[in-house]
N, C-alpha and C. Protein backbone atom coordinates (compact mmCIF):
# COMPACT_ATOMS: atom_id res chain seq x y z
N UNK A 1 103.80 95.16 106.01
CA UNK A 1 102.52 94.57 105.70
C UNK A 1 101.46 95.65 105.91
N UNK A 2 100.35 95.78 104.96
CA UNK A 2 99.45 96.57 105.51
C UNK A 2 98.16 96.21 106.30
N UNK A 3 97.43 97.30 106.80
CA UNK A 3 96.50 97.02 107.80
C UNK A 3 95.50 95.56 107.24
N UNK A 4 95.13 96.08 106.73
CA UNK A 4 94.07 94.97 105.16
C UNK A 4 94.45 93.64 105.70
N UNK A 5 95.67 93.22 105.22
CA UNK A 5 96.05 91.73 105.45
C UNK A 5 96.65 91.13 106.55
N UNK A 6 97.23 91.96 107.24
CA UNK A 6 97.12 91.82 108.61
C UNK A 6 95.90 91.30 109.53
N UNK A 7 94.98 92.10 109.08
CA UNK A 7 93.63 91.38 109.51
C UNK A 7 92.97 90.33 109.05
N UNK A 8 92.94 90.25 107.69
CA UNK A 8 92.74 88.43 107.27
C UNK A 8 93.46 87.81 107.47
N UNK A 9 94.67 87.71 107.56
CA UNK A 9 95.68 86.93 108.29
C UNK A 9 95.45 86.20 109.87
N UNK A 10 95.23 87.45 110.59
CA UNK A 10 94.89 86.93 112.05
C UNK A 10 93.53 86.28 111.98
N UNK A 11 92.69 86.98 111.17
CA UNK A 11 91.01 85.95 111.36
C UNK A 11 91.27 84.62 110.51
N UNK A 12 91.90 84.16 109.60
CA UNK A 12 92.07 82.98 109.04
C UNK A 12 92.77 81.49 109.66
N UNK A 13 91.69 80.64 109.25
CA UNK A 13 92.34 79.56 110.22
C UNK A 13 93.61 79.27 109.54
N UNK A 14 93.71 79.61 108.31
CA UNK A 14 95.12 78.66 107.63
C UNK A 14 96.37 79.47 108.35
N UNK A 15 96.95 79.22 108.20
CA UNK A 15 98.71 79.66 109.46
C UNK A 15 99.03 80.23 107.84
N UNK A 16 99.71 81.34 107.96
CA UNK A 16 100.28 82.21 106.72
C UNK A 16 101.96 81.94 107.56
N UNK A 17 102.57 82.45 106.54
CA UNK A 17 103.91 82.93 106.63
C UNK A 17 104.56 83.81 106.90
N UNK A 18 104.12 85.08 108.27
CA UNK A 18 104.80 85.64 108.59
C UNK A 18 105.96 85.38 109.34
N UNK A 19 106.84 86.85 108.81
CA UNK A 19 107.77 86.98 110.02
C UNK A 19 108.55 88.46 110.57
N UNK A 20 109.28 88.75 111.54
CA UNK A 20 109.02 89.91 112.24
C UNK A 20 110.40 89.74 112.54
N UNK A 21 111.09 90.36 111.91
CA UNK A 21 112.72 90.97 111.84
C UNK A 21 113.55 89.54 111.81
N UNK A 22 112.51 88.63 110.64
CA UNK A 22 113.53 87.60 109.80
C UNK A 22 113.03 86.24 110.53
N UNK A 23 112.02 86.51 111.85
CA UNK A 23 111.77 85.20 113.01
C UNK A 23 109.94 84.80 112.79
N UNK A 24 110.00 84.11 112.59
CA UNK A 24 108.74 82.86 111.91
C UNK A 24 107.75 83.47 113.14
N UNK A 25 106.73 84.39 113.02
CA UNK A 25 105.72 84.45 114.07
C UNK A 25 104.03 84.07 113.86
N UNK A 26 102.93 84.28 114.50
CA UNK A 26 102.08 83.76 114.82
C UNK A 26 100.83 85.13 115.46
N UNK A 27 100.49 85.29 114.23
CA UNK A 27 99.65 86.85 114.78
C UNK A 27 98.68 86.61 115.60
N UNK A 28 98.19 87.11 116.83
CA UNK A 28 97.25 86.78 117.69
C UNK A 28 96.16 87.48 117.25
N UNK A 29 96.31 88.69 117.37
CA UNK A 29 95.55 89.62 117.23
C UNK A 29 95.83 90.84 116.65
N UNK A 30 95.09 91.79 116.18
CA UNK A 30 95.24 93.21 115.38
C UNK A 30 94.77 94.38 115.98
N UNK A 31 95.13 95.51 116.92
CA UNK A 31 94.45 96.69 117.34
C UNK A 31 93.92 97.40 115.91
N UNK A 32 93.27 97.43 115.23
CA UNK A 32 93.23 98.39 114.08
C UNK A 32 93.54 100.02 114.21
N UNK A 33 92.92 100.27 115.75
CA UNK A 33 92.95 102.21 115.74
C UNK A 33 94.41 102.07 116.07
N UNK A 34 95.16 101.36 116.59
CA UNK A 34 96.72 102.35 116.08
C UNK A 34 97.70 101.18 115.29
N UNK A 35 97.34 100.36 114.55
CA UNK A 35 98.47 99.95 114.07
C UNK A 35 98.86 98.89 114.89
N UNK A 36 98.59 98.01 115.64
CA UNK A 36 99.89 97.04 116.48
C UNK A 36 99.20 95.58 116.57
N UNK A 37 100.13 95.26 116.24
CA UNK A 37 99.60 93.13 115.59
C UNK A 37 100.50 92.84 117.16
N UNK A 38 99.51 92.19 118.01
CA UNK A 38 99.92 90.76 119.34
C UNK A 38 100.55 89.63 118.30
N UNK A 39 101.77 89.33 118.45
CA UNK A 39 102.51 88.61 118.23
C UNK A 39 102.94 87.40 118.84
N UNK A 40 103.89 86.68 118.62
CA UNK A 40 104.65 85.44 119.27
C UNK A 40 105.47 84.75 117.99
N UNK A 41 106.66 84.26 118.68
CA UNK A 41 107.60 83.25 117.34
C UNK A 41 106.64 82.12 117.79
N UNK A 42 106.80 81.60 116.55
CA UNK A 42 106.09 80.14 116.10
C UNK A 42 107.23 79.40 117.63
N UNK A 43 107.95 79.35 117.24
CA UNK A 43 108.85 78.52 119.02
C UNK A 43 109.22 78.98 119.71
N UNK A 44 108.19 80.17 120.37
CA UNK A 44 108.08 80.31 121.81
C UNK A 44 106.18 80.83 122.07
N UNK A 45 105.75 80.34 121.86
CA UNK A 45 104.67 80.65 121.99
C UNK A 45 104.05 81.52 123.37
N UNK A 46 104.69 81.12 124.38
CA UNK A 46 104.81 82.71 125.71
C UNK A 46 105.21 83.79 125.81
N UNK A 47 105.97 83.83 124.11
CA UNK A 47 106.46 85.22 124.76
C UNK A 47 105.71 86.12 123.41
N UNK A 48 104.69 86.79 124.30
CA UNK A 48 104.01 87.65 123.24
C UNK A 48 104.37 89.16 123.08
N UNK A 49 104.25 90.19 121.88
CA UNK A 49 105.11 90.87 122.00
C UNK A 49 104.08 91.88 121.33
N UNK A 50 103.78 93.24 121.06
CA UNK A 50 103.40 94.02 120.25
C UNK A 50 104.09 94.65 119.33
N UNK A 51 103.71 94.70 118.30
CA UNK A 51 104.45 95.71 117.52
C UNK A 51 103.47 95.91 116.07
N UNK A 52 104.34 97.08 115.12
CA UNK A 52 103.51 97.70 114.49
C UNK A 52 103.30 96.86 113.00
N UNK A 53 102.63 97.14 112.57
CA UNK A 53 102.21 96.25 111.19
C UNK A 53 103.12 96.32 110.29
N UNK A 54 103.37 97.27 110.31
CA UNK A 54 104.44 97.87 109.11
C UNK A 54 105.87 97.09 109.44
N UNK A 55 105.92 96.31 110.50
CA UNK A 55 107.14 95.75 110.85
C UNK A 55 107.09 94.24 110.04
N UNK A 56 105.40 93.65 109.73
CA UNK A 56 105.13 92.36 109.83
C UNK A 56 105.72 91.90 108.10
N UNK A 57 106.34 91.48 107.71
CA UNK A 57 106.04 90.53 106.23
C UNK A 57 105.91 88.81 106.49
N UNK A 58 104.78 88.88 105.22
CA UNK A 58 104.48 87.69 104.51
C UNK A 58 105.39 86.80 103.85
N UNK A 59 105.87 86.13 103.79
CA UNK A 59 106.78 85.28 103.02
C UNK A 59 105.72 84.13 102.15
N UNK A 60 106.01 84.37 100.92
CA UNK A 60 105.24 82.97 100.06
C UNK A 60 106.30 81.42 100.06
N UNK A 61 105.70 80.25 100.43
CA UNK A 61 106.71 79.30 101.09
C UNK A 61 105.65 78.41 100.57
């Protein structure tokens, strides 16, 4: 995913369709200066995780 939609993604109230090595997640937030989307699976909502954008896809559903 790139930086761009990564960030409308996290500012938008509508819930998009990501997911992060095939698992349904929930973007919290976006660092922009290096790349890393705050994460969580849609069913586990505690366990938050960082990682890089380029990891994130969109699924159309």
């Amino acid at each position: 995913m790139n930086k761009k939609r990564a960030i409308e993604i996290a500012s938008s109230p509508i819930m998009a369709h990501v997911t992060y090595n095939g698992v349904p997640v929930y973007i919290e937030k976006i660092n922009e200066d290096n790349g890393i989307a705050y994460i969580h699976p849609l069913n586990k909502p505690n366990k938050s995780e960082q990682v890089s954008i380029q990891n994130l896809e969109e699924n159309e559903h």
